[in-house]
C-alpha atoms as a PDB file:
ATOM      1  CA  UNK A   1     -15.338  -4.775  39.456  1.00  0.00           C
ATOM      2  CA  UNK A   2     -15.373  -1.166  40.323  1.00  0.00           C
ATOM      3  CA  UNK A   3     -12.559   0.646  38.039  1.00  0.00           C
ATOM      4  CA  UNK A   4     -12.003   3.529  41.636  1.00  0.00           C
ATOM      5  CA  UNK A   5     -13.716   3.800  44.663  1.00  0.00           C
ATOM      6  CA  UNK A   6     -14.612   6.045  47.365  1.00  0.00           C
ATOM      7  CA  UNK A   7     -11.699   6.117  49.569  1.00  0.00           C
ATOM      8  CA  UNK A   8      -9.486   5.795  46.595  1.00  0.00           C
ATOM      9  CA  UNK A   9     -10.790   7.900  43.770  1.00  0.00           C
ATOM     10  CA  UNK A  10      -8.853   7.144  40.249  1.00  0.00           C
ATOM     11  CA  UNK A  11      -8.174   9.991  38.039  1.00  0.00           C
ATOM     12  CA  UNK A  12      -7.979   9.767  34.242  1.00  0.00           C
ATOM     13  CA  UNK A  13      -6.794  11.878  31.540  1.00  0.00           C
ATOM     14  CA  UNK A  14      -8.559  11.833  28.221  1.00  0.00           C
ATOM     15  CA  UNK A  15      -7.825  13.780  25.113  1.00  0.00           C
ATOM     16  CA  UNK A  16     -10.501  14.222  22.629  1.00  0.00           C
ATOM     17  CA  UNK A  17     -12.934  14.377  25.562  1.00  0.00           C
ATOM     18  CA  UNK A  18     -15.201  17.146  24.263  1.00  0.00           C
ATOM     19  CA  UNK A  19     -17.395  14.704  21.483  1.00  0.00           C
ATOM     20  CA  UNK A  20     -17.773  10.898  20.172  1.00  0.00           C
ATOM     21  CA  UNK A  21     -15.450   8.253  21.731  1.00  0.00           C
ATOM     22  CA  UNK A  22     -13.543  10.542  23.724  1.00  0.00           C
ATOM     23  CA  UNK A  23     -16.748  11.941  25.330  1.00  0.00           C
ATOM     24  CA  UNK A  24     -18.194   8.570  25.615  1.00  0.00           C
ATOM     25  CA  UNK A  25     -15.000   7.738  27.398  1.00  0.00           C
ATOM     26  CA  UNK A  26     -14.623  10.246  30.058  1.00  0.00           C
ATOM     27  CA  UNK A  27     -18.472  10.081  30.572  1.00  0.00           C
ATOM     28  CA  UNK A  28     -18.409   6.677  31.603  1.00  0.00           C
ATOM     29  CA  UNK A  29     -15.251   6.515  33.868  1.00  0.00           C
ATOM     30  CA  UNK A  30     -16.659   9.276  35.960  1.00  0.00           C
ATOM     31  CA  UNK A  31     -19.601   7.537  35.713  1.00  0.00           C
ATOM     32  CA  UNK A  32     -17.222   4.400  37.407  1.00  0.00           C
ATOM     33  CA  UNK A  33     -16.603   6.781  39.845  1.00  0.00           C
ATOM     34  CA  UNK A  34     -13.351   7.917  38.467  1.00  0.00           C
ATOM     35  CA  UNK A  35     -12.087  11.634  38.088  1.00  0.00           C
ATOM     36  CA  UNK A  36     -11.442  13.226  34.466  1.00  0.00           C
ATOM     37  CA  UNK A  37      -9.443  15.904  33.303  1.00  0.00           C
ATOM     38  CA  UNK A  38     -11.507  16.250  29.793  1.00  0.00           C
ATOM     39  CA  UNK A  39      -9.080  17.590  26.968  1.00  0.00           C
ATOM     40  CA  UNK A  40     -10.395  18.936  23.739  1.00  0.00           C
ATOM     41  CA  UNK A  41      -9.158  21.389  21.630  1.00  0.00           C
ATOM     42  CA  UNK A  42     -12.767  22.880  21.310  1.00  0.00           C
ATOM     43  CA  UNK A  43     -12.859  25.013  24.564  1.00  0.00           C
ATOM     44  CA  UNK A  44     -16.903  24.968  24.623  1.00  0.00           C
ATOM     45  CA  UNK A  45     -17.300  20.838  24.419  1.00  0.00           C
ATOM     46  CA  UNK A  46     -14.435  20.311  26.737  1.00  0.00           C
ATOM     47  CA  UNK A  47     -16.259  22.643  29.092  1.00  0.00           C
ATOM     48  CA  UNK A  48     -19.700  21.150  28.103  1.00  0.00           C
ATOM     49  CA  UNK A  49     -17.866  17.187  29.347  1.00  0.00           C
ATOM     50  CA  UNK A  50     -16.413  18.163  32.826  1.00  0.00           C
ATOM     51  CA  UNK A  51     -19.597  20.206  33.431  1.00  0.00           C
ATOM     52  CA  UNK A  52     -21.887  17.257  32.637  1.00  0.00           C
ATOM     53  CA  UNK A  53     -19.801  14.940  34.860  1.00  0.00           C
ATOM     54  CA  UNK A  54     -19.816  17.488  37.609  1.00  0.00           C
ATOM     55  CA  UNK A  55     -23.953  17.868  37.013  1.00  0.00           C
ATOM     56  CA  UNK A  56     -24.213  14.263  37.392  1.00  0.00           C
ATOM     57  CA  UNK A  57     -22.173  14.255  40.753  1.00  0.00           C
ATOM     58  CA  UNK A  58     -18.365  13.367  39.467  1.00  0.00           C
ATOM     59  CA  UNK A  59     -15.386  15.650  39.594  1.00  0.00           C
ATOM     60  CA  UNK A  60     -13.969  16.499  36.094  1.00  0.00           C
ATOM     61  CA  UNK A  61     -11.740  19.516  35.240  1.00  0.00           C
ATOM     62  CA  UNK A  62     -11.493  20.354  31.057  1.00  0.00           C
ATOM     63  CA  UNK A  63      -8.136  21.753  29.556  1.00  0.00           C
ATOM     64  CA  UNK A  64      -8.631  22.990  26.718  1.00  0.00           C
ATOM     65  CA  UNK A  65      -5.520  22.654  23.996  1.00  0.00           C
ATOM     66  CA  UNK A  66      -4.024  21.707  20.635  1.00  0.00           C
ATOM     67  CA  UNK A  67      -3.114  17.761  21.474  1.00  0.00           C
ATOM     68  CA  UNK A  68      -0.621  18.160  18.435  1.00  0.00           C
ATOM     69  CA  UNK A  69       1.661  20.661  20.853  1.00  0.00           C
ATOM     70  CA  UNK A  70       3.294  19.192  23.789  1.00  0.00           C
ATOM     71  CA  UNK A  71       2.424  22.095  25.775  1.00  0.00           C
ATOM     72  CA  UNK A  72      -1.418  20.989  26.373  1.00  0.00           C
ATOM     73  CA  UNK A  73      -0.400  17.876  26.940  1.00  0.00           C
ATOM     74  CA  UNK A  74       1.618  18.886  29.912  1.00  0.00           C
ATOM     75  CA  UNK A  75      -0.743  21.463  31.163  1.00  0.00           C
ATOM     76  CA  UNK A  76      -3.450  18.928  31.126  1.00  0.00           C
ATOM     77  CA  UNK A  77      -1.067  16.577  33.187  1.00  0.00           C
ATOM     78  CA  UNK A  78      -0.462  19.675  35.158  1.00  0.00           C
ATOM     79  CA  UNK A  79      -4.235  20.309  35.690  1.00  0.00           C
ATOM     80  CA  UNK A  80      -5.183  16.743  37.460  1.00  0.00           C
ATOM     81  CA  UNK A  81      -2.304  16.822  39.145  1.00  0.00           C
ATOM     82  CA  UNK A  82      -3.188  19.969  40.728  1.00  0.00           C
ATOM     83  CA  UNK A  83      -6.704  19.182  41.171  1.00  0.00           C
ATOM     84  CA  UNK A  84      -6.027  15.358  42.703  1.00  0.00           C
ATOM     85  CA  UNK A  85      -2.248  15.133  43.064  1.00  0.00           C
ATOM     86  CA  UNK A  86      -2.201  12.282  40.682  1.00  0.00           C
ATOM     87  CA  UNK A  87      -3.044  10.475  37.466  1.00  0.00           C
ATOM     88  CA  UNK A  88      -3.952   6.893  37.206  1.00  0.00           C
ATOM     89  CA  UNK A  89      -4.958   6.394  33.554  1.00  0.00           C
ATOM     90  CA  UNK A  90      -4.715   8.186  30.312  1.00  0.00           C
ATOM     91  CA  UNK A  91      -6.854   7.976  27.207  1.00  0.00           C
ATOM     92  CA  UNK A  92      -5.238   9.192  24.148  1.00  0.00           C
ATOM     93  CA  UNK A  93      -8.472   9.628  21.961  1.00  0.00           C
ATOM     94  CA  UNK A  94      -7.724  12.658  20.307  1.00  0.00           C
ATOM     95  CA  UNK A  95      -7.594  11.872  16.244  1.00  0.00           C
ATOM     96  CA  UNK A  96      -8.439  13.744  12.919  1.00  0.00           C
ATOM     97  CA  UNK A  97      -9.715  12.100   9.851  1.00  0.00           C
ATOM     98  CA  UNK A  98      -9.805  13.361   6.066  1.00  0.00           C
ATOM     99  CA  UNK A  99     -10.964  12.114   3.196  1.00  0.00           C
ATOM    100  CA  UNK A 100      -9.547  10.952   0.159  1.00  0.00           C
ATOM    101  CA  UNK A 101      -6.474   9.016  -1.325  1.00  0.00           C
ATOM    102  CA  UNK A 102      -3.024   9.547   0.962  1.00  0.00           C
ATOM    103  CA  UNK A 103      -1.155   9.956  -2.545  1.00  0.00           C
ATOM    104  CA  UNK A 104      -3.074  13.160  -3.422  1.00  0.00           C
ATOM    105  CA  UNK A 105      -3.389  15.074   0.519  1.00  0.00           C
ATOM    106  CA  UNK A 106      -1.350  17.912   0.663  1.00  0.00           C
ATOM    107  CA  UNK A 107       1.711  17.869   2.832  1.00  0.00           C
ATOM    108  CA  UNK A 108       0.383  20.614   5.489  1.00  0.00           C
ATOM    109  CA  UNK A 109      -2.752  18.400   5.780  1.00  0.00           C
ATOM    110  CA  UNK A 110      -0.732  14.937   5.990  1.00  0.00           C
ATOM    111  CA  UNK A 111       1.888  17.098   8.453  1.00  0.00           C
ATOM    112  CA  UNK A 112      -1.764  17.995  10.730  1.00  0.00           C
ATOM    113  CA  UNK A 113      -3.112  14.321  10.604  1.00  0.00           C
ATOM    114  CA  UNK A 114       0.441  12.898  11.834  1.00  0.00           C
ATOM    115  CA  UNK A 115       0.658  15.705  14.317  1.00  0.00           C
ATOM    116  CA  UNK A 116      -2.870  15.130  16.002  1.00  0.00           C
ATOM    117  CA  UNK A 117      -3.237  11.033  15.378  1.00  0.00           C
ATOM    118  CA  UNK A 118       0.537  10.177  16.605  1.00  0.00           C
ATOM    119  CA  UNK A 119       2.558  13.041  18.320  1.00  0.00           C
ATOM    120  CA  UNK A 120       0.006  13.648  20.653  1.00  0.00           C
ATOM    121  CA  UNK A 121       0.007  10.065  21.828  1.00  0.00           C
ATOM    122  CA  UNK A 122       3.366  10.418  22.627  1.00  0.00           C
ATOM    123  CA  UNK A 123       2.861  14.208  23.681  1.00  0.00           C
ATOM    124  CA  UNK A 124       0.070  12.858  26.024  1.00  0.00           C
ATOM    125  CA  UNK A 125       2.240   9.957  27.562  1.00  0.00           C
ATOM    126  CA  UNK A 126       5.190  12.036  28.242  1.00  0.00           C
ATOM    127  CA  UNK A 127       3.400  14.858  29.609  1.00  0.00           C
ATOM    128  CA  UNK A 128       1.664  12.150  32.353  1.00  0.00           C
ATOM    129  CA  UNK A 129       4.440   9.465  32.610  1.00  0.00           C
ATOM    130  CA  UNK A 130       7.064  11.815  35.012  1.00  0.00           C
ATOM    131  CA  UNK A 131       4.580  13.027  37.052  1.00  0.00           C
ATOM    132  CA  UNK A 132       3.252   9.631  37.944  1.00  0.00           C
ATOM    133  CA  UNK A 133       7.097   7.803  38.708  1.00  0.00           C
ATOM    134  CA  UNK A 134       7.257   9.126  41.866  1.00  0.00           C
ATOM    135  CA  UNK A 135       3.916   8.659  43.435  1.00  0.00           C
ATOM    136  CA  UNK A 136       2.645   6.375  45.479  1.00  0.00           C
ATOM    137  CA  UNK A 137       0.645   4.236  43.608  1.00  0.00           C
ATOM    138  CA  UNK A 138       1.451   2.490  40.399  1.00  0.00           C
ATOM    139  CA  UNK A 139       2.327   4.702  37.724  1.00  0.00           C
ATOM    140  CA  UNK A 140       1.003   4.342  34.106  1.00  0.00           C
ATOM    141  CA  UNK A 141       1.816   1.549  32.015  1.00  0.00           C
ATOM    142  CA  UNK A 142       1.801   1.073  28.440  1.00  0.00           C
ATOM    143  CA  UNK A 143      -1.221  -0.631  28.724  1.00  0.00           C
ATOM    144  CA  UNK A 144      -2.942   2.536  30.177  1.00  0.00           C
ATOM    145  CA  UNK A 145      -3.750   4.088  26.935  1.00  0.00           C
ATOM    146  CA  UNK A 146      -5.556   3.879  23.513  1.00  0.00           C
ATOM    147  CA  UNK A 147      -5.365   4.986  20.588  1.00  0.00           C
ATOM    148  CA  UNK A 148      -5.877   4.920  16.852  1.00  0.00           C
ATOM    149  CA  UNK A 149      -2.891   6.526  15.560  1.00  0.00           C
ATOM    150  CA  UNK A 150      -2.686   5.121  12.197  1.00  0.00           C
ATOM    151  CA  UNK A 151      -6.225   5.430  10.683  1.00  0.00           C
ATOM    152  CA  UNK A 152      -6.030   8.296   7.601  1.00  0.00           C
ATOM    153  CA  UNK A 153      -9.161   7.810   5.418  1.00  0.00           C
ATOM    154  CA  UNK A 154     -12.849   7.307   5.770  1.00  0.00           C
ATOM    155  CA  UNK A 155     -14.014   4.445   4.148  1.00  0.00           C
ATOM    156  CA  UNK A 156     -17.927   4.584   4.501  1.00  0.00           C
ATOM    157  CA  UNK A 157     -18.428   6.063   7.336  1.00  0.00           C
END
């Protein structure tokens, strides 16, 4: 089963896009056939994502942004919707890890990993949500996102 097609090309919003999962992600739905707005808060490896989709034939636009501020999260809404007029999915991959015990991280740093591993979910969801209501197609459901909002340590990895 085909996740777009042709006539009706999806379009998908994933933060985190410029390296690992997030990457992986984006690569493969274009590769589906679907369109990507790639989000990173690395300029050069969001821009390194949409042009590899776009070298391989897909359509990808990259926004680069802070995920933790609401601001790219609605500019990156903004983007697809201004590139396709609409946004079927959204991926928010985006996520920090740091080492070490939770008891000893300093505040600032436990402030940054709850900024970047939960806000931006929910910065990313309501920056899409009101500018899919109205279309016509389905708008996003809860169901059209992932994350990993609650992992704070590296264990082995």
């Amino acid at each position: 089963m085909s996740l777009s097609t042709a006539t009706d090309p999806r379009v998908v919003v994933v933060t985190g896009a410029g390296a690992g999962i997030g990457r992986a992600c984006a690569l493969r739905f274009a590769a589906e056939g679907l369109r990507v707005a790639a989000v990173d808060v690395d300029a050069a490896r969001a821009a390194a994502t949409s042009n590899a989709i776009n070298a391989a034939g897909g359509d990808a636009v990259n926004v680069h942004g802070d995920v933790s501020l609401a601001a790219t999260s609605n500019r990156a809404a903004q983007a697809a919707l201004d590139r396709w007029n609409r946004i079927d999915a959204l991926v928010a991959n985006a996520g920090i890890q740091v080492s070490g015990r939770l008891l000893d991280m300093p505040e600032p740093e436990w402030q940054r990993v709850m900024a970047v591993n939960v806000d931006a979910v929910a910065h990313a969801w309501r920056g899409s949500w009101p500018r899919t209501a109205d279309a016509p197609f389905p708008p996003l459901r809860e169901a059209d996102f992932m994350a990993d909002p609650l992992r704070f340590g590296s264990h082995g990895e």
